[in-house]
Every structure is written in structure tokens, then in C-alpha cells.
C-alpha atoms as a PDB file:
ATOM      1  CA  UNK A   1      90.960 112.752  67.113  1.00  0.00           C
ATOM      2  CA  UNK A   2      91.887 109.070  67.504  1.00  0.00           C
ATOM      3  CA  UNK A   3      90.131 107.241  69.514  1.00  0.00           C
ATOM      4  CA  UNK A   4      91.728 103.994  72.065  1.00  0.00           C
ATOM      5  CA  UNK A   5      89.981 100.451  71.463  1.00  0.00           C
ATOM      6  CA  UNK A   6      88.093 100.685  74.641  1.00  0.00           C
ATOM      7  CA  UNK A   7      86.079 103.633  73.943  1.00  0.00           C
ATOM      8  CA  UNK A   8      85.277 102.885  70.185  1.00  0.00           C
ATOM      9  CA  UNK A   9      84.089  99.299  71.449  1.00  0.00           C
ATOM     10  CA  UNK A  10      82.196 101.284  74.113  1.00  0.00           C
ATOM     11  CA  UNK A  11      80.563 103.527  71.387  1.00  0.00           C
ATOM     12  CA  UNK A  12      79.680 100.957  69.002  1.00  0.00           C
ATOM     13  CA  UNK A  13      78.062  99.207  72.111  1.00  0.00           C
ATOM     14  CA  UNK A  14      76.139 102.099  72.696  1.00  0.00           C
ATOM     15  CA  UNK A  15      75.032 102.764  69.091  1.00  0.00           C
ATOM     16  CA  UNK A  16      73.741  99.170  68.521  1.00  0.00           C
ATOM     17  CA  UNK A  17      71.906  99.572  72.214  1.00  0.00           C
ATOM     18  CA  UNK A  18      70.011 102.642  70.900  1.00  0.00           C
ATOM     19  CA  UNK A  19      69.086 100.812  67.576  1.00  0.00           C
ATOM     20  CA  UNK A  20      67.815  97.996  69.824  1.00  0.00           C
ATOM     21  CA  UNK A  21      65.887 100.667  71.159  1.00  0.00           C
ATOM     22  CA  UNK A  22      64.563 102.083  68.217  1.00  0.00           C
ATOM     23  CA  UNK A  23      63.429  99.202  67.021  1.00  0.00           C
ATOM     24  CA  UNK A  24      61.689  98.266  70.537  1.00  0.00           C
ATOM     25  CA  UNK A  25      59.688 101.353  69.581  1.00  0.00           C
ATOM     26  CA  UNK A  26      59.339 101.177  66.126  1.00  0.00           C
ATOM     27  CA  UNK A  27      58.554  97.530  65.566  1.00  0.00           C
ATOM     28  CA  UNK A  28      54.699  96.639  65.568  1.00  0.00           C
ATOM     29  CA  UNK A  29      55.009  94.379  68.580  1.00  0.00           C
ATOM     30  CA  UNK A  30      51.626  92.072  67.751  1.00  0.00           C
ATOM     31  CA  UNK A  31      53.355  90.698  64.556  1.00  0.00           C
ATOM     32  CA  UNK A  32      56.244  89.821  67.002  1.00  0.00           C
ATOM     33  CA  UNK A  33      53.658  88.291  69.614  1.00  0.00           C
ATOM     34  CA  UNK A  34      52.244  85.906  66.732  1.00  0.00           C
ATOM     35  CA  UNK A  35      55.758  84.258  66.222  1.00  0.00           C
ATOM     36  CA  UNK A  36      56.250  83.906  70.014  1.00  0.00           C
ATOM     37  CA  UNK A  37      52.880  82.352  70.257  1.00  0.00           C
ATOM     38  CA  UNK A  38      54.489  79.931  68.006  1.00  0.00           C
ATOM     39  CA  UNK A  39      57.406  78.789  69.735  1.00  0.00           C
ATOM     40  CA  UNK A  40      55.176  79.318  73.067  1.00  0.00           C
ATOM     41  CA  UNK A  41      52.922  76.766  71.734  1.00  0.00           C
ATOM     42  CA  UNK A  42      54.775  74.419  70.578  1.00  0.00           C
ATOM     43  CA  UNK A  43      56.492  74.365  73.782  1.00  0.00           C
ATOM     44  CA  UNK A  44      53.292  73.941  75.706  1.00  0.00           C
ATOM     45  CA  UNK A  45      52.679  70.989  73.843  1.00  0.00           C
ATOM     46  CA  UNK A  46      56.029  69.459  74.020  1.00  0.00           C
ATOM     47  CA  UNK A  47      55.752  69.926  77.821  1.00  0.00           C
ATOM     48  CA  UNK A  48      52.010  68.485  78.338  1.00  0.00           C
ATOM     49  CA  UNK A  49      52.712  65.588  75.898  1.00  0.00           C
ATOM     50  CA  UNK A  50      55.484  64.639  78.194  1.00  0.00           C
ATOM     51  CA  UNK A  51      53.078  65.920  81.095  1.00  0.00           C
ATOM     52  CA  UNK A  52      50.333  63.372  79.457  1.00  0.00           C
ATOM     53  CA  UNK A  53      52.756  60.185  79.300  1.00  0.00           C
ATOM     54  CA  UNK A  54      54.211  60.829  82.716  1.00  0.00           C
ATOM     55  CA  UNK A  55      50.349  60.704  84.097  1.00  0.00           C
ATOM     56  CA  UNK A  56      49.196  57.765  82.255  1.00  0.00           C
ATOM     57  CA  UNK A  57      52.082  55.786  83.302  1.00  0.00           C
ATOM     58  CA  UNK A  58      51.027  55.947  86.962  1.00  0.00           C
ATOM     59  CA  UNK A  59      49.689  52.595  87.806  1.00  0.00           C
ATOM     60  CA  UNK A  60      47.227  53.920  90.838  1.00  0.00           C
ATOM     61  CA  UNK A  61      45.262  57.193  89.938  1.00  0.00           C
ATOM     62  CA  UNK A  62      44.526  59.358  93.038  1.00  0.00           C
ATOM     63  CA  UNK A  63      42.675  62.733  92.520  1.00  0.00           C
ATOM     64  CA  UNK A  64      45.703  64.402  92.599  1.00  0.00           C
ATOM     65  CA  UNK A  65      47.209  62.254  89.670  1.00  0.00           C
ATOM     66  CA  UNK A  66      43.823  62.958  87.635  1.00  0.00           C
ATOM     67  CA  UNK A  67      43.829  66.457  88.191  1.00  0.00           C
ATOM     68  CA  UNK A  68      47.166  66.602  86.616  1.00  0.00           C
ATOM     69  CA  UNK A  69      46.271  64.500  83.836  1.00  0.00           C
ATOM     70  CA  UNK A  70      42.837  66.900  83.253  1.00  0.00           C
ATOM     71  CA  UNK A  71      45.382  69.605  83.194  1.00  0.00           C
ATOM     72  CA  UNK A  72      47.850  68.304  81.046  1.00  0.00           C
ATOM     73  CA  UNK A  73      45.006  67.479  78.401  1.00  0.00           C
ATOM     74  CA  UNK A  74      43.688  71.558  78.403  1.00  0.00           C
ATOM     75  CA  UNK A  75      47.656  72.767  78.838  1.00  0.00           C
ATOM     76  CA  UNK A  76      47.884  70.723  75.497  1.00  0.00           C
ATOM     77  CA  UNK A  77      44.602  71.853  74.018  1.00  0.00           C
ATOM     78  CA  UNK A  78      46.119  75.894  75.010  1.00  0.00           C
ATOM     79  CA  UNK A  79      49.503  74.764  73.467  1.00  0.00           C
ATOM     80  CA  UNK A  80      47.684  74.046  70.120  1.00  0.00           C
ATOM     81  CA  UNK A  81      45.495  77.349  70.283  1.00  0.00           C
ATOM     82  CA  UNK A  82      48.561  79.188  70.785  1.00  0.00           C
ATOM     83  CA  UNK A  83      50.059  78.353  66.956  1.00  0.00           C
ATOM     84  CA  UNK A  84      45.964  78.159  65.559  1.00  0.00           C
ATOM     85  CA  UNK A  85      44.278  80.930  67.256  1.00  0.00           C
ATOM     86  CA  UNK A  86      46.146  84.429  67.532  1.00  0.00           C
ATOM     87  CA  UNK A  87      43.914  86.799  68.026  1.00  0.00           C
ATOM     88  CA  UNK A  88      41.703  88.340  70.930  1.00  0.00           C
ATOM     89  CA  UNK A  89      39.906  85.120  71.786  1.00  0.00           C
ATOM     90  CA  UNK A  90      43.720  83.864  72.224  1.00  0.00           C
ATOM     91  CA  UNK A  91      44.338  86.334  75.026  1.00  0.00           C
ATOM     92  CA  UNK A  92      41.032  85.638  77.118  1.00  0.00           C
ATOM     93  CA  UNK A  93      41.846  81.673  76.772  1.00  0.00           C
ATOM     94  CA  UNK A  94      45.517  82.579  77.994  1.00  0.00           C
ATOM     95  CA  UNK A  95      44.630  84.881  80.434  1.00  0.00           C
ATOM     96  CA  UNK A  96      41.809  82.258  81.747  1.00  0.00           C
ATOM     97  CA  UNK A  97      44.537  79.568  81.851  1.00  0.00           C
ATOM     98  CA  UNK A  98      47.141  82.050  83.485  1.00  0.00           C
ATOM     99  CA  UNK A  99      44.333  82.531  86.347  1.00  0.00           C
ATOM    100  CA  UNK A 100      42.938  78.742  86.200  1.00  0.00           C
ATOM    101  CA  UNK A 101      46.266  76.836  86.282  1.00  0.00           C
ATOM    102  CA  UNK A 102      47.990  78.490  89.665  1.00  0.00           C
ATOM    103  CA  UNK A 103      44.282  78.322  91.242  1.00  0.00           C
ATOM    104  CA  UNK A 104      44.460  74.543  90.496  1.00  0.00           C
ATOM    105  CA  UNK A 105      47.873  74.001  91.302  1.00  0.00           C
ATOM    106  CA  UNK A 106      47.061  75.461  94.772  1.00  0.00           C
ATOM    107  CA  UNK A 107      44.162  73.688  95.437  1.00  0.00           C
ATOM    108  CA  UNK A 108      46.453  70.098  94.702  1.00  0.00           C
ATOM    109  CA  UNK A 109      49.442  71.332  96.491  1.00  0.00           C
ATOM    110  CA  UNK A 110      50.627  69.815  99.546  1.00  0.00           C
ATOM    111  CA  UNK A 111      51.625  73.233 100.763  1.00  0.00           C
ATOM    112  CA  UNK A 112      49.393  75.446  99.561  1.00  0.00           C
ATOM    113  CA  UNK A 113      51.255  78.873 100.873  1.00  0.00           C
ATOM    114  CA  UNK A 114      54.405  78.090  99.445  1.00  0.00           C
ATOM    115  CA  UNK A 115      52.142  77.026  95.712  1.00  0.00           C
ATOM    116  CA  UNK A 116      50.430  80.063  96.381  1.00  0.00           C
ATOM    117  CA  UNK A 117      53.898  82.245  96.396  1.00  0.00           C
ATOM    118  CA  UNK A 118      55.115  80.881  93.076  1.00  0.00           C
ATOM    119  CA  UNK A 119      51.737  81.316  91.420  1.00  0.00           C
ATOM    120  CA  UNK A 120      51.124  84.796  92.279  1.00  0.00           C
ATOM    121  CA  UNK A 121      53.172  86.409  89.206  1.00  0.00           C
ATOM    122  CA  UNK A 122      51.448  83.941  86.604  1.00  0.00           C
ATOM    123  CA  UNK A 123      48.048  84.770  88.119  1.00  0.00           C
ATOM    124  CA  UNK A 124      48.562  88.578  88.253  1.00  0.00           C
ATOM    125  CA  UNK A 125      49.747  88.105  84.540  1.00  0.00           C
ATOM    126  CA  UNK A 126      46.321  86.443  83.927  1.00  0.00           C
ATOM    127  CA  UNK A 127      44.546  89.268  85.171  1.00  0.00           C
ATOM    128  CA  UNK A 128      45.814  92.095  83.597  1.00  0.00           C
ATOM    129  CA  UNK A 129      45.649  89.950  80.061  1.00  0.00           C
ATOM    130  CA  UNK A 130      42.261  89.643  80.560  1.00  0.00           C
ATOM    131  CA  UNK A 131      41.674  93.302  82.099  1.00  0.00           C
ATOM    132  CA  UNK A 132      43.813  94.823  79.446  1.00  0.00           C
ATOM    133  CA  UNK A 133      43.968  92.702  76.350  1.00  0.00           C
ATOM    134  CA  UNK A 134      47.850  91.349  75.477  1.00  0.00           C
ATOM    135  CA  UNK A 135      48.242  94.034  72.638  1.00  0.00           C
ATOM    136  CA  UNK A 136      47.798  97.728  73.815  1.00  0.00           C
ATOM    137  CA  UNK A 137      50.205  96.194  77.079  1.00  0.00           C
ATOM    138  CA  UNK A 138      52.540  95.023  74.945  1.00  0.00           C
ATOM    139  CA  UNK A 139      52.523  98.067  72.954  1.00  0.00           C
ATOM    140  CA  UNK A 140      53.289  99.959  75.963  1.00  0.00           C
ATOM    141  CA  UNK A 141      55.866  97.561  77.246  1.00  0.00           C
ATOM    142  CA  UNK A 142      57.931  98.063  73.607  1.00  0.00           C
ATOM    143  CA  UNK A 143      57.721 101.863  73.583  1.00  0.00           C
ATOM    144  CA  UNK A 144      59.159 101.706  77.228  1.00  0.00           C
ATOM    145  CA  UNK A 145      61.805  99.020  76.742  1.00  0.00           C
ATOM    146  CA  UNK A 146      62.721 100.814  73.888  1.00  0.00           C
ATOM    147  CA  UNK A 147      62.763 104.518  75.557  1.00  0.00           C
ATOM    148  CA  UNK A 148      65.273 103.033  78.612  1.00  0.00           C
ATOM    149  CA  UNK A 149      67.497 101.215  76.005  1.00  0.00           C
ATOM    150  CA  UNK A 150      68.116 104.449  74.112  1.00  0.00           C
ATOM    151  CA  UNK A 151      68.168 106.341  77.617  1.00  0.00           C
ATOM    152  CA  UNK A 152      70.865 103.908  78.730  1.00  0.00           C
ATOM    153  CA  UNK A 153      72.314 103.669  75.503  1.00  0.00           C
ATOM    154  CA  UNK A 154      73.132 107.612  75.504  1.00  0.00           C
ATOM    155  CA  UNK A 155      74.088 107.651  79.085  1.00  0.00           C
ATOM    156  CA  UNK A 156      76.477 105.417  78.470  1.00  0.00           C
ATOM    157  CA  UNK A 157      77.701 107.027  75.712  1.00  0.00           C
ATOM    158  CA  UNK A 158      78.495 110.784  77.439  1.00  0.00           C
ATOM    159  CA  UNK A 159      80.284 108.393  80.316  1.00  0.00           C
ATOM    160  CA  UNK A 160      82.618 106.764  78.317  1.00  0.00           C
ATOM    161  CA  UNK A 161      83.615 110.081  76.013  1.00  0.00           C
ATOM    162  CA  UNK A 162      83.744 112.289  79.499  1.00  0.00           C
ATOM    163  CA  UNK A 163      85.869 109.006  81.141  1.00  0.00           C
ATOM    164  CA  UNK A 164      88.358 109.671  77.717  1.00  0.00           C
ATOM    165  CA  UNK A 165      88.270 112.941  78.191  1.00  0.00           C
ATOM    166  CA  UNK A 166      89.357 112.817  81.810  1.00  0.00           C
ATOM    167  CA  UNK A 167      91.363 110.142  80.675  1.00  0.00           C
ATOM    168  CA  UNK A 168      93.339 112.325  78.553  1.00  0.00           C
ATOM    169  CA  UNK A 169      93.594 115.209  80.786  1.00  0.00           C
ATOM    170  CA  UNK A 170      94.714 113.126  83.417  1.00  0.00           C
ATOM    171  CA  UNK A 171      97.613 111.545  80.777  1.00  0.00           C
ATOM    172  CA  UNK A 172      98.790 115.510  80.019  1.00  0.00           C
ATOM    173  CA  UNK A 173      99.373 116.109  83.542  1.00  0.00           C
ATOM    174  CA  UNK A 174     101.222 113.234  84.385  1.00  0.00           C
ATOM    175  CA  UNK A 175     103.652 113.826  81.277  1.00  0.00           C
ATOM    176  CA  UNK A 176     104.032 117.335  82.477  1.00  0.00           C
ATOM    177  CA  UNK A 177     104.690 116.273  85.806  1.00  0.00           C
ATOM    178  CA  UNK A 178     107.346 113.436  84.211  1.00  0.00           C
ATOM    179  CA  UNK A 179     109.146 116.310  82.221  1.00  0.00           C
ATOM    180  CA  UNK A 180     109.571 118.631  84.568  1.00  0.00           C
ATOM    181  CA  UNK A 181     110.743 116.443  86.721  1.00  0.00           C
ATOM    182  CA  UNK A 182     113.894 115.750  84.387  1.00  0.00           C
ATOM    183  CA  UNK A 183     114.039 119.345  83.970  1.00  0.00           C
ATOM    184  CA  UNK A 184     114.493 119.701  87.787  1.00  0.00           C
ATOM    185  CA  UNK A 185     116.793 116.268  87.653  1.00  0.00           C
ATOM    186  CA  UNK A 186     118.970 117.830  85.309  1.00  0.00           C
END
């Protein structure tokens, strides 16, 4: 049975999906979590560094500017945790900076129900981190992620072999259609 470019694409596609998959649900997803606390933290400090300068470089401090300065210096402080501490104590200081930072951004903010809109996901993410610890959700989240790729992944694969096989079915009728046609013609 040879198969047309299109479908073995299709099928490889859907093979290396379901290996993403499997290794959603195989791979141990706090060993993962440490090297995106990494690159997470240095991030944070990158950002609040630049956060820090900007601040400082105000010539007239207000509340406002101080606040953002304060928050800066702890976002910094959080950014360095991030790559030092990854453990437990890591998750309750993110998930009490996930809750503290929208709560302080709302309290500065000019309009506080438009702040409060964009800080709702990162302060709902603070909760449940704190409720339910970053590790059994992740967990979770990786067995799940992985169970939909492999879902889709298998899905996709019976649609693009029945599309083929309709495909080909289709192509038989047309050519016997086309011959007798001549046959008639002739």
C-alpha cells in the first residue's frame, strides 16, 4: 500500500504528537519546574533591575513612584529565590507574590476596575499555588496535557487514513466513470 506525501506527513505529525504526549505523562514534571524556575528567575530579575533603574531615575518621588520602587526591590529579591530556592517554601513565596503584586498594583492604579481585570488570572494563580502546592497541580496538568495530545494525536490519525481511504474510493469511481464513458464514446 503506498501511501501520497500528504498523508505520510500527516502520520508522522500524528506519531510525534502522541510521543509529545507520552512524554507529557511520563516525564517527572518537578525536575522540569526547577529549570523553568531558572529562566523564570532570571527573567524576573532582568525585568526589576530595569524596573529598579527606571524608578530611581525619577527626579520627584510620589507614593506611587515608591511603591513601584518597593516592588521592584521584592520582584528582584523573588527573581533571585526563583534560581536559589526550589522547593515548597518557593511555592508559598510565589504564590504570596502572585496574590500580593495584583493587590498592590490595584491599590496604585489609576483605574482600579480595569487593574483589577488584568490581575484576576495572576491572583487566582496565587491562590491555588498556595491552596494546592505547585507540584501535585502540575502533576495533574502533565498527565492531562499529555492524555489530549495523544487523544488528538490518534484522532487525527483515523481522519487522515479514513480521508485516504475515501480519497481513494472516490479516485476508482471517477476512473470508472472516465472509462465507460469512452466505452459509450466509442
Amino acid at each position: 500500500m503506498k501511501l501520497n506525501k500528504g498523508l505520510t506527513k500527516a502520520i508522522i505529525d500524528s506519531i510525534i504528537i502522541a510521543l509529545i504526549g507520552l512524554l507529557f505523562i511520563v516525564i517527572n514534571p518537578a525536575k522540569l519546574m526547577h529549570v523553568v524556575l531558572i529562566i523564570v528567575g532570571i527573567f524576573v530579575i532582568i525585568v526589576s533591575a530595569n524596573d529598579i533603574l527606571v524608578n530611581l531615575s525619577v527626579p520627584v518621588r510620589g507614593p506611587i513612584t515608591t511603591t513601584n520602587l518597593v516592588m521592584s526591590i521584592v520582584s528582584l529579591v523573588v527573581g533571585i529565590a526563583m534560581i536559589i530556592w526550589q522547593n515548597t517554601l518557593m511555592s508559598v513565596i510565589l504564590a504570596v507574590w502572585f496574590i500580593a503584586m495584583p493587590i498592590v498594583r490595584i491599590a496604585t492604579s489609576v483605574d482600579k476596575k480595569v487593574q483589577f481585570k488584568h490581575e484576576i488570572p495572576l491572583f487566582v494563580v496565587g491562590i491555588i499555588l498556595l491552596i494546592f502546592g505547585p507540584w501535585s497541580i502540575l502533576d495533574v496538568l502533565f498527565k492531562v496535557i499529555g492524555g489530549i495530545l495523544i487523544a488528538a494525536a490518534v484522532v487525527d490519525l483515523i481522519y487522515y487514513l479514513v480521508l485516504d481511504h475515501k480519497a481513494k474510493k472516490a479516485s476508482k469511481v471517477m476512473d470508472a466513470h472516465i472509462i465507460s464513458e469512452k466505452d459509450v464514446n466509442n
